[in-house]
Protein backbone atom coordinates (compact mmCIF):
# COMPACT_ATOMS: atom_id res chain seq x y z
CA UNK A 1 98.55 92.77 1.47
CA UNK A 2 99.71 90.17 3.73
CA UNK A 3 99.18 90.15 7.18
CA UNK A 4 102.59 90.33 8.40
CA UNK A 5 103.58 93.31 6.59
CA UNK A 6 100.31 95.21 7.15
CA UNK A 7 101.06 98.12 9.10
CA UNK A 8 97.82 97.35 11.50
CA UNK A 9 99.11 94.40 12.86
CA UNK A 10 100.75 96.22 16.10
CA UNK A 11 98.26 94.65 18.71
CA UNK A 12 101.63 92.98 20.83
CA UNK A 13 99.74 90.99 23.50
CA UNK A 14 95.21 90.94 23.58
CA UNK A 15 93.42 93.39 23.62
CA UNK A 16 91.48 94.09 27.48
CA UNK A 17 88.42 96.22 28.67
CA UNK A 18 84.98 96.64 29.54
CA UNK A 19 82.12 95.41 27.79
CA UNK A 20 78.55 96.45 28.81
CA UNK A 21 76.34 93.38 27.48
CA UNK A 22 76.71 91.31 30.16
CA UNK A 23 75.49 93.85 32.94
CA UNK A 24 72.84 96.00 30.41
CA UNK A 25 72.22 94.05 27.22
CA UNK A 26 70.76 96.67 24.52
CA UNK A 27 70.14 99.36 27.45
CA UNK A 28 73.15 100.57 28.79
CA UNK A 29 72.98 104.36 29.26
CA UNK A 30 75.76 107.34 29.26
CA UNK A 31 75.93 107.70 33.22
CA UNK A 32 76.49 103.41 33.22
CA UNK A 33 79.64 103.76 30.52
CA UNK A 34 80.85 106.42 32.00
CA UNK A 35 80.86 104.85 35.67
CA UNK A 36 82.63 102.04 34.92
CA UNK A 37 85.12 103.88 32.81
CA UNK A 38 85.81 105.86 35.36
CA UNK A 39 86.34 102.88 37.91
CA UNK A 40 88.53 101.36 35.56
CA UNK A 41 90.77 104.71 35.55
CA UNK A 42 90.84 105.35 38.91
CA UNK A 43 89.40 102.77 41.21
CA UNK A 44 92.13 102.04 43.62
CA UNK A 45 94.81 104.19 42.24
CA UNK A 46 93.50 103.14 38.83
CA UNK A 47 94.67 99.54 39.71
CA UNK A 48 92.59 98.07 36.38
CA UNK A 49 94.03 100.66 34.27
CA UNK A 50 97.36 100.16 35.40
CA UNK A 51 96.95 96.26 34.95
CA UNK A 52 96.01 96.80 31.16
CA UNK A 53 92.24 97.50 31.39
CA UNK A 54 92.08 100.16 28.56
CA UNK A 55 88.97 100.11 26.56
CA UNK A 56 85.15 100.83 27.14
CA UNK A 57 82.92 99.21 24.89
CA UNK A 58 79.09 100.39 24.51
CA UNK A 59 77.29 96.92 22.82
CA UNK A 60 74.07 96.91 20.68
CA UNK A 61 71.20 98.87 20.24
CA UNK A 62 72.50 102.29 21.10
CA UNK A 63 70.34 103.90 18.64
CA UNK A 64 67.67 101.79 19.74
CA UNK A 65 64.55 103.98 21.49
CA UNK A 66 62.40 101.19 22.83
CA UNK A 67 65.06 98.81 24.01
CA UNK A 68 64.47 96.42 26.60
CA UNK A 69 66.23 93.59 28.56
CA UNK A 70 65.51 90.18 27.70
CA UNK A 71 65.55 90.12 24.02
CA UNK A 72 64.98 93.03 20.86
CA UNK A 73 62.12 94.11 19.57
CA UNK A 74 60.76 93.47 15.37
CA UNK A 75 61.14 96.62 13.28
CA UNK A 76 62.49 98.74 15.83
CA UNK A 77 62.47 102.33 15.42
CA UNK A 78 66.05 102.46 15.13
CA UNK A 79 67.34 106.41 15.19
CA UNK A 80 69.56 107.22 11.69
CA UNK A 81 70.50 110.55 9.96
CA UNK A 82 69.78 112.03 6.81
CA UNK A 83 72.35 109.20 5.23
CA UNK A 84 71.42 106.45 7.16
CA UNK A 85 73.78 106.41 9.62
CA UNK A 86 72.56 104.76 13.10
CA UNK A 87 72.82 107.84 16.07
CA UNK A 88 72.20 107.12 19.90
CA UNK A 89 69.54 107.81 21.12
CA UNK A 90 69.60 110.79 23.33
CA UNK A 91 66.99 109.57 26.18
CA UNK A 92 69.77 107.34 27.08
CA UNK A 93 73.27 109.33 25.56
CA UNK A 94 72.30 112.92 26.54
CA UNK A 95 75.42 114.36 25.31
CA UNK A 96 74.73 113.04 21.28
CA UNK A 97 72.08 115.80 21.30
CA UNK A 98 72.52 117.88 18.49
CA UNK A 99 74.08 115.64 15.74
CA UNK A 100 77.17 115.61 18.35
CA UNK A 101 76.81 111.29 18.60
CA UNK A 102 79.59 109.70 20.29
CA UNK A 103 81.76 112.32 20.03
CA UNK A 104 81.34 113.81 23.26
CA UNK A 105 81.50 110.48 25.54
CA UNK A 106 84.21 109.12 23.14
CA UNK A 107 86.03 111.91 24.79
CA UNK A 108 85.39 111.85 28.24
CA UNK A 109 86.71 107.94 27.68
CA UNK A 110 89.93 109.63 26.26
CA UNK A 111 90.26 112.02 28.81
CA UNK A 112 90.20 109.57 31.22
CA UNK A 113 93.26 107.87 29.35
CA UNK A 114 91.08 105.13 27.88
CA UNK A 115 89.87 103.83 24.49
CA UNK A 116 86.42 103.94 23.48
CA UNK A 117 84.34 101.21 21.56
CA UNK A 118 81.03 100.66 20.23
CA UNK A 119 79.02 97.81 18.84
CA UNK A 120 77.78 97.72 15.05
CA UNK A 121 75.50 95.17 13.30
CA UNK A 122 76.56 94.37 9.78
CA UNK A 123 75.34 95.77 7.17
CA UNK A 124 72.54 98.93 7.14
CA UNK A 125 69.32 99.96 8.96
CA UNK A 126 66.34 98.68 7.46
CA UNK A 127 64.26 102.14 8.01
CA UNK A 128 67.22 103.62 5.99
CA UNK A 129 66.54 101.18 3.29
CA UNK A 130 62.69 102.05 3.28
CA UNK A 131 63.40 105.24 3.58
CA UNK A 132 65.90 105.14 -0.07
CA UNK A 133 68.04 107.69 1.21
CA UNK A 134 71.07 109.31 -0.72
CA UNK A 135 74.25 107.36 -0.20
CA UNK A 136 76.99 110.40 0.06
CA UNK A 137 78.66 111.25 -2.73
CA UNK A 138 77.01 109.22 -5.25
CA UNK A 139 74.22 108.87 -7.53
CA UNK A 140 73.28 105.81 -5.40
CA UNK A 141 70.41 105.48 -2.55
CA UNK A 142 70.09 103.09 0.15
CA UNK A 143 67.15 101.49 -1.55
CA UNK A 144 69.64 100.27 -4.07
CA UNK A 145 72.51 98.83 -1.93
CA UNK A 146 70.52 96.66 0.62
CA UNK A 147 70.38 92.98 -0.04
CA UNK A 148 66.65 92.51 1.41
CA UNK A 149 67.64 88.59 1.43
CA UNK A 150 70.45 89.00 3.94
CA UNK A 151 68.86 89.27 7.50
CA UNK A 152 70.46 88.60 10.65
CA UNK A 153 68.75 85.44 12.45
CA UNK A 154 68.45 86.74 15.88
CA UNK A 155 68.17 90.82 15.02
CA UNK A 156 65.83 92.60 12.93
CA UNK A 157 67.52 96.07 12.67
CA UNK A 158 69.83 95.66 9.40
CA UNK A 159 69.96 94.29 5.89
CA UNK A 160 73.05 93.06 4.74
CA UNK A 161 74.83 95.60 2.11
CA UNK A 162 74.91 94.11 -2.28
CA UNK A 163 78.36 94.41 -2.23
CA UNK A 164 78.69 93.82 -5.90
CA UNK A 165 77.04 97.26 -6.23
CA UNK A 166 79.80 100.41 -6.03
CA UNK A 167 76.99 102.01 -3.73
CA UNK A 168 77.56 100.03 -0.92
CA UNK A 169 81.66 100.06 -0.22
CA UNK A 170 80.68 103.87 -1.20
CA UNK A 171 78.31 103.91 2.02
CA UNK A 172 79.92 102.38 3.97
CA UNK A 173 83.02 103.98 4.02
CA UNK A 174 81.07 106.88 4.66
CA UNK A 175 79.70 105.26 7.69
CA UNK A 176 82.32 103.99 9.24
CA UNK A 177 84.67 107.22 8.37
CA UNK A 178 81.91 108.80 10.58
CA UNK A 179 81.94 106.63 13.83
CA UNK A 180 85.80 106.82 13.84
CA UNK A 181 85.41 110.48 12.97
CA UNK A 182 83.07 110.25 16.50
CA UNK A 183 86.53 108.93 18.26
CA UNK A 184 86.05 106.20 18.28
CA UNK A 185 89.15 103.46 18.40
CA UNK A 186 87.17 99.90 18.46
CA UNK A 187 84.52 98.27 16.36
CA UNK A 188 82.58 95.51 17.60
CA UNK A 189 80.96 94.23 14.40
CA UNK A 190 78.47 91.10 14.72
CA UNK A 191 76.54 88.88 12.70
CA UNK A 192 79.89 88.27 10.39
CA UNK A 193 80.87 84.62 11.11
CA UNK A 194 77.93 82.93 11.44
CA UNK A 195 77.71 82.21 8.74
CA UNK A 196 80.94 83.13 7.39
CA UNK A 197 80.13 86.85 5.24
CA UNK A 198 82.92 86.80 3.77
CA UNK A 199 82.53 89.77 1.45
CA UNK A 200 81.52 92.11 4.33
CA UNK A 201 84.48 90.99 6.28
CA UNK A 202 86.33 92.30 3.88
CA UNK A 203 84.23 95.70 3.22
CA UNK A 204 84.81 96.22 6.56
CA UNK A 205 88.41 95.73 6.89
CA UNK A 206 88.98 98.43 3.59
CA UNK A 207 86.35 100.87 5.16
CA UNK A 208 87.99 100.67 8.58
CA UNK A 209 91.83 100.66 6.66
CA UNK A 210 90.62 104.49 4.78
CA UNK A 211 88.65 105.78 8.20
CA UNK A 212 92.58 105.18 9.72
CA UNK A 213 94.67 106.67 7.02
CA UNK A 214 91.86 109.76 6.91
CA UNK A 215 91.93 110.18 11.01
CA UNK A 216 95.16 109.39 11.62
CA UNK A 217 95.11 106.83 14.57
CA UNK A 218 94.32 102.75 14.91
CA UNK A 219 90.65 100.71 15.16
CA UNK A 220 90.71 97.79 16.24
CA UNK A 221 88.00 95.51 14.35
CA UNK A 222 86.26 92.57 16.78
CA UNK A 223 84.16 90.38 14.86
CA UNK A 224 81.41 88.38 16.13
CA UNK A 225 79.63 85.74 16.71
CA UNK A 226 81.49 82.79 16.62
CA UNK A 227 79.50 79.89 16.54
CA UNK A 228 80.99 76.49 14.83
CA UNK A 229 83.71 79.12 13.75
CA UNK A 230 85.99 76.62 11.27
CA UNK A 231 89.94 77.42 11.38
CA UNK A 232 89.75 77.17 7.48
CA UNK A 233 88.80 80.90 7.84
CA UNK A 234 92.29 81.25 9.49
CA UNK A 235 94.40 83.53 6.98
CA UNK A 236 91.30 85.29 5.96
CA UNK A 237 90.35 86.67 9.71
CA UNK A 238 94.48 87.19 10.10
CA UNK A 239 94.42 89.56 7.25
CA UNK A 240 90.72 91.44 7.98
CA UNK A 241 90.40 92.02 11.71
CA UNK A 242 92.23 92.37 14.60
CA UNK A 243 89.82 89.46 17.30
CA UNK A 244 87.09 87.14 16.52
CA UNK A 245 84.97 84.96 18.75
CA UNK A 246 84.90 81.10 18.34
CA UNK A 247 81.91 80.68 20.25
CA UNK A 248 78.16 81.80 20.57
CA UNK A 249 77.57 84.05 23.88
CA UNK A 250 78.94 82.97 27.72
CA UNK A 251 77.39 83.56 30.48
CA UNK A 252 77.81 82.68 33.89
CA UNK A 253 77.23 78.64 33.51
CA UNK A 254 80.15 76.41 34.43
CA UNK A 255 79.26 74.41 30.77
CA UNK A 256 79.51 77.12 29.23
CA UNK A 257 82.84 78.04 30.64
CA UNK A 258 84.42 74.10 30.24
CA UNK A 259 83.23 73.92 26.14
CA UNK A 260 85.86 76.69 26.10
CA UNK A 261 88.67 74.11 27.27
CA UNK A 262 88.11 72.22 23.84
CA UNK A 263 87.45 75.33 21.20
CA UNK A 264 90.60 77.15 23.18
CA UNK A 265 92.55 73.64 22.54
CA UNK A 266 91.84 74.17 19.08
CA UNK A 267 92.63 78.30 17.83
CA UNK A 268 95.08 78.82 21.01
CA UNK A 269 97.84 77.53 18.91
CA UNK A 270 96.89 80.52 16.00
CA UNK A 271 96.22 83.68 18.10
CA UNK A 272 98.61 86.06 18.53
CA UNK A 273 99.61 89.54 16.96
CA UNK A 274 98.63 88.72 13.69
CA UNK A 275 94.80 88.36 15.04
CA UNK A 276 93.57 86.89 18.40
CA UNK A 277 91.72 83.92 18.45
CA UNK A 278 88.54 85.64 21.80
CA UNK A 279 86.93 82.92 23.83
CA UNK A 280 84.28 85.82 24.56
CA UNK A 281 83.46 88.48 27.11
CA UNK A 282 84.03 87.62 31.03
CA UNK A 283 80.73 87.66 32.57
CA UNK A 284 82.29 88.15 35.99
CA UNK A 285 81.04 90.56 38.68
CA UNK A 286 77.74 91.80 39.42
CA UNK A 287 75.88 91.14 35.80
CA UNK A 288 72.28 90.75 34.84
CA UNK A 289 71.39 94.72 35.74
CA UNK A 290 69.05 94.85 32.26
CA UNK A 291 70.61 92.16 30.30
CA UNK A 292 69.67 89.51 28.27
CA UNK A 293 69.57 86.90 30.20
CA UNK A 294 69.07 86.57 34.36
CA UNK A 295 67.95 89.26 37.25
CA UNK A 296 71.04 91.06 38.81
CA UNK A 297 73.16 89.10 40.47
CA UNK A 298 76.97 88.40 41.41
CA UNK A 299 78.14 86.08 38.82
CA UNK A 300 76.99 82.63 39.32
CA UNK A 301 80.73 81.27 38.90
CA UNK A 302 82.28 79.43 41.91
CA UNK A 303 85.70 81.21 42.40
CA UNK A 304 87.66 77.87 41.56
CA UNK A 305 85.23 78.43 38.19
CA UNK A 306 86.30 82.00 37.85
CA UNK A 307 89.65 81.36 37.97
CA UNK A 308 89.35 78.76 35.83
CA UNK A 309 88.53 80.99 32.93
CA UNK A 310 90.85 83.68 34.15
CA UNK A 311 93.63 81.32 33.60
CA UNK A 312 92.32 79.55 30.31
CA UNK A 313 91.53 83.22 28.83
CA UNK A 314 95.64 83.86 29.70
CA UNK A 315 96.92 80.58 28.98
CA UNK A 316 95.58 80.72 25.10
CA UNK A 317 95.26 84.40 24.86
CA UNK A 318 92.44 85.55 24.38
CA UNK A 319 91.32 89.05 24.51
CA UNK A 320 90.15 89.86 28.05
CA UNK A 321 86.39 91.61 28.20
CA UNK A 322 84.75 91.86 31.21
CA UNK A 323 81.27 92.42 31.25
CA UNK A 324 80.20 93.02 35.34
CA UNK A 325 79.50 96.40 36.12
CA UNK A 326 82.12 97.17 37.77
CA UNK A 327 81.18 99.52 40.95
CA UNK A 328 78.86 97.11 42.15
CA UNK A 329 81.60 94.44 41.73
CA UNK A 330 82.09 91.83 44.59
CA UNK A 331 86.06 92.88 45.69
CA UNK A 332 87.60 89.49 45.25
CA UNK A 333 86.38 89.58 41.56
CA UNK A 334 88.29 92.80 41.00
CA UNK A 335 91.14 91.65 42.88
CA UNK A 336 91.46 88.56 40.56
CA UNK A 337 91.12 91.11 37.60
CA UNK A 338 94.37 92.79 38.09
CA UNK A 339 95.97 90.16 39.54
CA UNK A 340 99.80 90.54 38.46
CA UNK A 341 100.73 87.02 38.32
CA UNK A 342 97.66 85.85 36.17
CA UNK A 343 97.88 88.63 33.68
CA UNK A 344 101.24 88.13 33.21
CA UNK A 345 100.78 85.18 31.31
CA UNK A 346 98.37 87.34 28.84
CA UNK A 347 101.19 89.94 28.26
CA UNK A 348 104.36 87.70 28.06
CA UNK A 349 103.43 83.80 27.60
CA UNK A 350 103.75 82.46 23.98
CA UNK A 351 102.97 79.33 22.62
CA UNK A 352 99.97 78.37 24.76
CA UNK A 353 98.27 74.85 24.17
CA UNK A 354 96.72 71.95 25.59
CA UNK A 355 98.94 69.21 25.93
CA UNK A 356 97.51 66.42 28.03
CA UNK A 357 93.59 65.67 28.00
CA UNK A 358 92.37 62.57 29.78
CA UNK A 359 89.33 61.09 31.62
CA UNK A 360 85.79 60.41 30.68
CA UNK A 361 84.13 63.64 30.20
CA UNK A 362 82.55 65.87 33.11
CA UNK A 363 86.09 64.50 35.24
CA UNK A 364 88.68 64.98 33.16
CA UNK A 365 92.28 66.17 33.54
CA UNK A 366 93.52 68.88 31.09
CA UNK A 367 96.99 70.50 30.92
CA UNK A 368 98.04 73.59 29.30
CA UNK A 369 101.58 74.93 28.71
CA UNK A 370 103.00 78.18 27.70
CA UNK A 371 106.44 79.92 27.84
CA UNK A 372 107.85 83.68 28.30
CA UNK A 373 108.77 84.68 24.90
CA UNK A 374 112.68 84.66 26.47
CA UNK A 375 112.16 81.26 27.77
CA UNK A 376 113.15 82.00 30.98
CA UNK A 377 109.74 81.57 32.57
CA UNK A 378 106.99 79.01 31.74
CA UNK A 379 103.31 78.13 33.19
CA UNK A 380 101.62 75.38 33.57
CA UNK A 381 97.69 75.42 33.72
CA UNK A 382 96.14 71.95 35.51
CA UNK A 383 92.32 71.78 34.97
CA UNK A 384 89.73 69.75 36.13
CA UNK A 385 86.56 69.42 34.88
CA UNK A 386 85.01 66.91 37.83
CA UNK A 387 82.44 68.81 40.03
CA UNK A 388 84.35 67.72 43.05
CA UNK A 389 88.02 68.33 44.42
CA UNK A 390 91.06 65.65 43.77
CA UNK A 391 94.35 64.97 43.89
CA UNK A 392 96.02 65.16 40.07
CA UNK A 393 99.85 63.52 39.76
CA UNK A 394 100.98 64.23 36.17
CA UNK A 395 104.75 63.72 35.40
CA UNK A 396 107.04 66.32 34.46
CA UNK A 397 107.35 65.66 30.97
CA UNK A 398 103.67 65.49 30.61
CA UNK A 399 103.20 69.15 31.82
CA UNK A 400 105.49 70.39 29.71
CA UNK A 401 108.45 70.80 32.39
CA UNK A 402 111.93 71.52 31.44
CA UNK A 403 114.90 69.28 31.40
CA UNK A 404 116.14 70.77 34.38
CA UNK A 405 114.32 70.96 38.08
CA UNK A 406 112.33 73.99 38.38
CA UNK A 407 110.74 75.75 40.98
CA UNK A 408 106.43 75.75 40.78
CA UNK A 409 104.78 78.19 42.34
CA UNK A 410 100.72 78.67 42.06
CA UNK A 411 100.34 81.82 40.92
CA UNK A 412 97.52 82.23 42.42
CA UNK A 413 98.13 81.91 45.99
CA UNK A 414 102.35 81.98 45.93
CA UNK A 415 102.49 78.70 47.55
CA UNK A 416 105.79 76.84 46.74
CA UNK A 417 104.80 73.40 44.93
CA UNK A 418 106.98 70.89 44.99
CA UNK A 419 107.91 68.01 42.30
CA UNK A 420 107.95 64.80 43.69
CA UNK A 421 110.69 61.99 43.16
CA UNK A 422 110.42 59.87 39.82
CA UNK A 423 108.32 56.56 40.82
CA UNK A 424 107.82 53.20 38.73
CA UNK A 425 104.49 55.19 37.65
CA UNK A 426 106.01 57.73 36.60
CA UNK A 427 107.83 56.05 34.06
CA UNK A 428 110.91 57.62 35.95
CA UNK A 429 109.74 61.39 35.34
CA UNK A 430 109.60 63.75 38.24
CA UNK A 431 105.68 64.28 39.19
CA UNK A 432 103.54 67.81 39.92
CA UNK A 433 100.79 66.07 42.67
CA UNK A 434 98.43 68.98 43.31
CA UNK A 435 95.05 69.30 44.77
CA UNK A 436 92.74 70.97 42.29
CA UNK A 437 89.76 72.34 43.59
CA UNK A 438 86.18 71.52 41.58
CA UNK A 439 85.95 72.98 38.48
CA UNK A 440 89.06 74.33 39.57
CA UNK A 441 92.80 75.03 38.25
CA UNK A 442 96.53 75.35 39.40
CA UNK A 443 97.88 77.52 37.46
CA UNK A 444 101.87 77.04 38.30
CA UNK A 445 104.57 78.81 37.21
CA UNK A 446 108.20 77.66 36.38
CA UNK A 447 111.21 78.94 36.73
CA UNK A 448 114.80 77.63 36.63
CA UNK A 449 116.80 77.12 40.13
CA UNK A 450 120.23 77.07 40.02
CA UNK A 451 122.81 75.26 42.06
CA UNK A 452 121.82 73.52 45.56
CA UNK A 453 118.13 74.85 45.52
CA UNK A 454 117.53 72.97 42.76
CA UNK A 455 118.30 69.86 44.48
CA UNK A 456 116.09 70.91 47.00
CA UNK A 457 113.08 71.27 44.85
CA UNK A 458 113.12 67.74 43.61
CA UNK A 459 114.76 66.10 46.64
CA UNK A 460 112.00 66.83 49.44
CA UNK A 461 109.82 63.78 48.96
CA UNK A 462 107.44 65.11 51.72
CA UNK A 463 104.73 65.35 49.51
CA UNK A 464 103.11 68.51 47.75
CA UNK A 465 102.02 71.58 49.88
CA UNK A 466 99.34 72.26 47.50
């Protein structure tokens, strides 16, 4: 069925929410998810919820007993049922005791007017597979659908499924009926894209399409990671999940955060409501509590760096993840979370690309552009990559301008920008000279001024207040 007509595809602007890898790698526990869900609903006057935080996300290892921060262990002794299905483990989910799983936090999320989403690796649990366990409804058992050759490079918990065999689409729409029988409404599934699995991307998408029809309500389907993701997988992602990342992990490393600039460049002009191109989770905020990588700490981001991604992320749409735990947030972090201006461009903006790149790299100068789907509105992201502050001058035309003057604010801070006069050097073009910090961004918006004010915006050749 093609995208376009698939009756999935409602997803009108990325999806947003809380992720808990970045703060508690495989070790997150019930009281964690349920803290920052909870800040997220009502922090404030529920300021993040209101803004469009919505979903809660508990990442790997869940069903993992002896997991630890800095890496997994080999042959874990992952916790499954009687048909292989993973469970949580109770030491750190109390309220799964029972058989009861997700089902009970899944709820809490709800009740706290949220959406609830857990992590999955692909395929099945090896201790299932040794264990040759019936697969339901079948003459089939686990020892049968398992391809022993497909093993996840960096994870030792799951075979990948034979999908040739009927077995395995049998189990695993078994499984998955079950987590979204749980409550759950979004699937983080890794080790699809690299490399590219293409049949399990599409067992997925038909397990996840039945679980739907059966409960009644939408999944959405992340898949991950994305590492030297191609755009000839394109249509295929469109039609099979909802997000997908096009890199490998971020963290808190201002390299990490400018690659983005360049693989952003590249899928911004592609994501959108038929799928959504995610330049991964935000690790903003106080991260590092049991993770993978670093002791606790307040991001290591510079707030020019912060906003940075804040404004990239919105600029190309991407799906918005943040991965700090959230009550032990710095407040200017939150703050630039909800902040109305910035996420405005995620909810209305369309179009987003780079259009101007230039400079030797580590100091270069790159402009985005992106317009309100009525055109009345459009923004205008100015990024530098140098490690110090400097003045930028890029005509009009260049950042993507309209005919007609405009008035630029930085949505950031409100401050009024003006356009300068057109100069020889500017070709005769009107010119945006702005001060952008290190590793910084203006992000500017545009809108149309009518009549006399107009005048005023271009005719003040005092220079920019930026």
């Amino acid at each position: 069925m093609p995208h376009d007509a698939d009756p999935r595809a409602t997803t009108a602007r990325p999806p947003m929410g809380w992720n808990s890898w970045d703060s508690y790698g495989t070790t997150v526990t019930e009281d964690e998810v349920l803290a920052n869900a909870r800040f997220i609903a009502t922090h404030d006057g529920g300021s993040m919820a209101a803004a469009g935080w919505d979903t809660v996300v508990v990442d790997i290892q869940w069903y993992e007993p002896t997991a630890r921060p800095g890496g997994y262990n080999d042959a874990a002794p992952v916790h499954f049922d009687h048909r292989g299905f993973l469970q949580p483990v109770t030491s750190r989910f109390p309220s799964a005791a029972d058989g009861r799983g997700f089902a009970p936090l899944a709820t809490a999320v709800h009740d706290l007017g949220l959406r609830f989403g857990i992590h999955l690796m692909r395929g099945i649990a090896r201790r299932a597979v040794e264990a040759d366990l019936p697969v339901p409804g079948t003459p089939y058992r686990t020892g049968e659908i398992a391809d022993t050759a497909s093993t996840c490079p960096w994870n030792s918990d799951c075979y990948g499924l034979r999908h040739d065999h009927p077995g395995a689409q049998a189990w695993l729409d078994a499984m998955i009926d079950h987590v979204v029988g749980w409550g759950v409404d979004f699937l983080k599934v890794d080790d699809m894209l690299a490399p590219y699995h293409r049949d399990a991307v599409e067992a997925l998408s038909l397990a996840v399409r039945r679980a739907e029809l059966r409960h009644g309500r939408r999944v959405l389907v992340s898949l991950s990671p994305g590492t030297e993701l191609s755009l000839a997988h394109l249509e295929h992602l469109r039609e099979h999940a909802d997000m997908w990342r096009v890199s490998d992990d971020l963290w808190d490393r201002w390299p990490d955060v400018e690659a983005q600039l360049g693989r952003m460049a590249r899928w911004a002009p592609h994501s959108g409501p038929a799928g959504w191109a995610d330049a991964d989770m935000l690790p903003l905020g106080r991260i590092g509590v049991r993770a993978e990588r670093g002791e606790p700490r307040q991001s290591l981001l510079t707030v020019d760096e912060r906003r940075t991604m804040l404004s990239l992320w919105c600029l190309a749409r991407s799906p918005l993840f943040v991965g700090g735990d959230l009550p032990t947030s710095d407040d200017a972090t939150i703050a630039d979370l909800v902040h109305p201006g910035v996420l405005e461009v995620a909810r209305r903006s369309g179009g987003g690309r780079e259009l101007l790149r230039e400079g030797e790299q580590g100091a270069e100068t790159v402009v985005w552009s992106a317009a309100a789907d009525d055109a009345s509105t459009r923004w205008v992201g100015v990024f530098s990559t140098a490690a110090e502050a400097r003045r930028v001058r890029v005509p009009a035309a260049a950042a993507g301008l309209p005919g007609h003057p405009a008035a630029v604010v930085d949505v950031w801070t409100g401050e009024r920008v003006p356009l300068l006069p057109a100069d020889a050097a500017s070709g005769g073009d009107t010119v945006l000279d702005v001060e952008v910090p290190a590793h910084g961004v203006r992000l500017l918006r545009l809108d149309p001024v009518p009549g006399d004010e107009a005048r005023d915006a271009v005719g003040d050749a005092g220079g920019s207040t930026a």
